[in-house]
Protein backbone atom coordinates (compact mmCIF):
# COMPACT_ATOMS: atom_id res chain seq x y z
CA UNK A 1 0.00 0.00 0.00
CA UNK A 2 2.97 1.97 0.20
CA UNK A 3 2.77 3.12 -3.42
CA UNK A 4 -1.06 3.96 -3.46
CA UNK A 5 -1.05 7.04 -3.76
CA UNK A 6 1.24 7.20 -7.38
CA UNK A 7 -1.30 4.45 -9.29
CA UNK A 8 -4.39 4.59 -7.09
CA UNK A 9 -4.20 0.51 -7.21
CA UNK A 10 -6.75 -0.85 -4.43
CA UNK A 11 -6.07 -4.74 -5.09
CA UNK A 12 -3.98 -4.70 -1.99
CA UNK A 13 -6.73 -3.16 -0.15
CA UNK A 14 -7.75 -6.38 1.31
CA UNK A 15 -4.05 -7.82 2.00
CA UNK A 16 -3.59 -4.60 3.65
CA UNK A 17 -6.36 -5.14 6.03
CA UNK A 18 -5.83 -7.92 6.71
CA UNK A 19 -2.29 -7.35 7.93
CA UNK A 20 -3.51 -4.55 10.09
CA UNK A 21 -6.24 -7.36 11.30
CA UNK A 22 -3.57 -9.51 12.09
CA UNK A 23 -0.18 -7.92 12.92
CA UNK A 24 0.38 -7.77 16.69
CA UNK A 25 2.94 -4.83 16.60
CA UNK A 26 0.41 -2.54 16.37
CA UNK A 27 -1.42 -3.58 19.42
CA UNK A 28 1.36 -1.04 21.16
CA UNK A 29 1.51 1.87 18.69
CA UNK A 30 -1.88 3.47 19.52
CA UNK A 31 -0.43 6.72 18.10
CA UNK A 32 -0.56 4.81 14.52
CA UNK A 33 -4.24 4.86 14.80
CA UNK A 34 -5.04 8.45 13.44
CA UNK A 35 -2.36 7.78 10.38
CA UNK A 36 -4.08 4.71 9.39
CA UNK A 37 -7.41 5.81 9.87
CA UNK A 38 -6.82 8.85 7.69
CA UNK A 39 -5.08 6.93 5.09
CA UNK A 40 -8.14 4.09 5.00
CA UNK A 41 -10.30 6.94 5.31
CA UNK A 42 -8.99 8.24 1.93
CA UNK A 43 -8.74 5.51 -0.08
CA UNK A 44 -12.54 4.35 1.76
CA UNK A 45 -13.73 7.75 0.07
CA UNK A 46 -12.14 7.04 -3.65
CA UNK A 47 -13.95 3.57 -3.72
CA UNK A 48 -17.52 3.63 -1.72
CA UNK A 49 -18.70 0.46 -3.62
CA UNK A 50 -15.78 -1.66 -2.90
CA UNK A 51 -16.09 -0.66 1.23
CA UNK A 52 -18.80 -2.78 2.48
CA UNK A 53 -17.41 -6.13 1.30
CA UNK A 54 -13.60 -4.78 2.17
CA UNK A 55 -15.13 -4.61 5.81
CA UNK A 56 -17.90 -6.96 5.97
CA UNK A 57 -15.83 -9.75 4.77
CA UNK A 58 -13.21 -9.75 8.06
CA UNK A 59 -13.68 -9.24 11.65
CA UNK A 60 -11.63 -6.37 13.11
CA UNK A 61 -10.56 -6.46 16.93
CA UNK A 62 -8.64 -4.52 18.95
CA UNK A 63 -6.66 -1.60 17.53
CA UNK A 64 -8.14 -2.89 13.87
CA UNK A 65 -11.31 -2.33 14.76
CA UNK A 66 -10.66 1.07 15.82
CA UNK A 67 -8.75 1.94 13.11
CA UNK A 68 -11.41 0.93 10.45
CA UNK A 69 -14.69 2.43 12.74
CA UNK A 70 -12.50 5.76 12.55
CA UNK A 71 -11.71 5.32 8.62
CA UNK A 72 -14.99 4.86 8.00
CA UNK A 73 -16.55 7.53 9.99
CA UNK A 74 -13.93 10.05 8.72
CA UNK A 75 -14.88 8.80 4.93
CA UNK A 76 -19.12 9.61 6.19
CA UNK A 77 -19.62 5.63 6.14
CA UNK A 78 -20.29 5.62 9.94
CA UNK A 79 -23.63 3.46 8.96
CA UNK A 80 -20.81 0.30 8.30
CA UNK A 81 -19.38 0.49 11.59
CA UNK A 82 -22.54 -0.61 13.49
CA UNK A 83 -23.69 -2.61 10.36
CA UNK A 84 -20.31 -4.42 9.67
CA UNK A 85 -18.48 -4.06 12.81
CA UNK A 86 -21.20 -4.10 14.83
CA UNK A 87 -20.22 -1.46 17.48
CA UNK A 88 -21.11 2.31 18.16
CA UNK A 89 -18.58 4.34 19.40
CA UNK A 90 -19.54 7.77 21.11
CA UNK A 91 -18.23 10.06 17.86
CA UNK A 92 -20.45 8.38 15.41
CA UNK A 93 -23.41 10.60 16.66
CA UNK A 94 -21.43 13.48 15.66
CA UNK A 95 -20.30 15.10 12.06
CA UNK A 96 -16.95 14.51 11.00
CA UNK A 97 -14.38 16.58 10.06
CA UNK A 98 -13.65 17.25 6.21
CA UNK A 99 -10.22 15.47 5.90
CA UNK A 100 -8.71 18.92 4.22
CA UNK A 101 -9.91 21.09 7.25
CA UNK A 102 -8.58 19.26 10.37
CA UNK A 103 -5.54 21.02 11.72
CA UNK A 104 -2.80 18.96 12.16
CA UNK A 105 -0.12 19.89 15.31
CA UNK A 106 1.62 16.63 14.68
CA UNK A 107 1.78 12.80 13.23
CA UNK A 108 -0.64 11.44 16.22
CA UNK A 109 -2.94 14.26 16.35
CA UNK A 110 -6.61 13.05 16.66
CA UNK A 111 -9.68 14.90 15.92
C-alpha cells in the first residue's frame, strides 16, 4: 500500500487489512491509529462500492477495529461500523471533520 497514492491501485486493499487485522505490533503503537485511519479513510472515500465487502468480509478487533470504525466515519460511512463491525462508538453521533480542514499539530494528532 505503500505506493497507493502514485497508481491509485486498491487490489492490496484487502491484504492490507488484513495485515492490520492480524499484525500484533500494532497492538502497542496506539499513536498509529489516526495515520491509518486517515489513510483508510482516503482511499474508503475514492472507492464507496468496494467498502462494504472490504469490511464486511473480516472481523476487526482490537486496535483494527478502531482503526477501520474511525476510517470509515472520517470517509461519512459511519452506517458500516454498526452494520459491519457491529459497534457504536460515542463520535459516530457526531459530524466529522472534512479530511482537508482538520488542523494537524503533529503525526498522532486526533480529531
Amino acid at each position: 500500500m505503500s505506493d497507493y497514492y502514485v497508481n491509485n491501485d486498491v487490489a492490496r486493499v484487502p491484504d492490507f487489512l488484513n495485515w492490520l487485522r492480524s499484525d500484533n505490533a500494532l497492538a502497542s503503537h496506539k499513536s498509529a491509529e489516526y495515520p491509518v485511519s486517515a489513510f483508510l479513510a482516503a482511499v474508503f472515500s475514492a472507492n464507496p462500492s468496494r467498502v462494504r465487502s472490504w469490511v464486511g468480509s473480516t472481523r476487526f478487533t482490537g486496535n483494527a477495529k478502531d482503526y477501520i470504525e474511525r476510517a470509515l466515519w472520517l470517509a461519512h460511512q459511519g452506517d458500516l461500523v454498526s452494520e459491519a463491525l457491529l459497534d457504536r462508538p460515542d463520535y459516530l453521533s457526531q459530524t466529522p471533520p472534512s479530511m482537508t480542514s482538520i488542523p494537524l499539530i503533529n503525526p498522532a494528532h486526533s480529531t
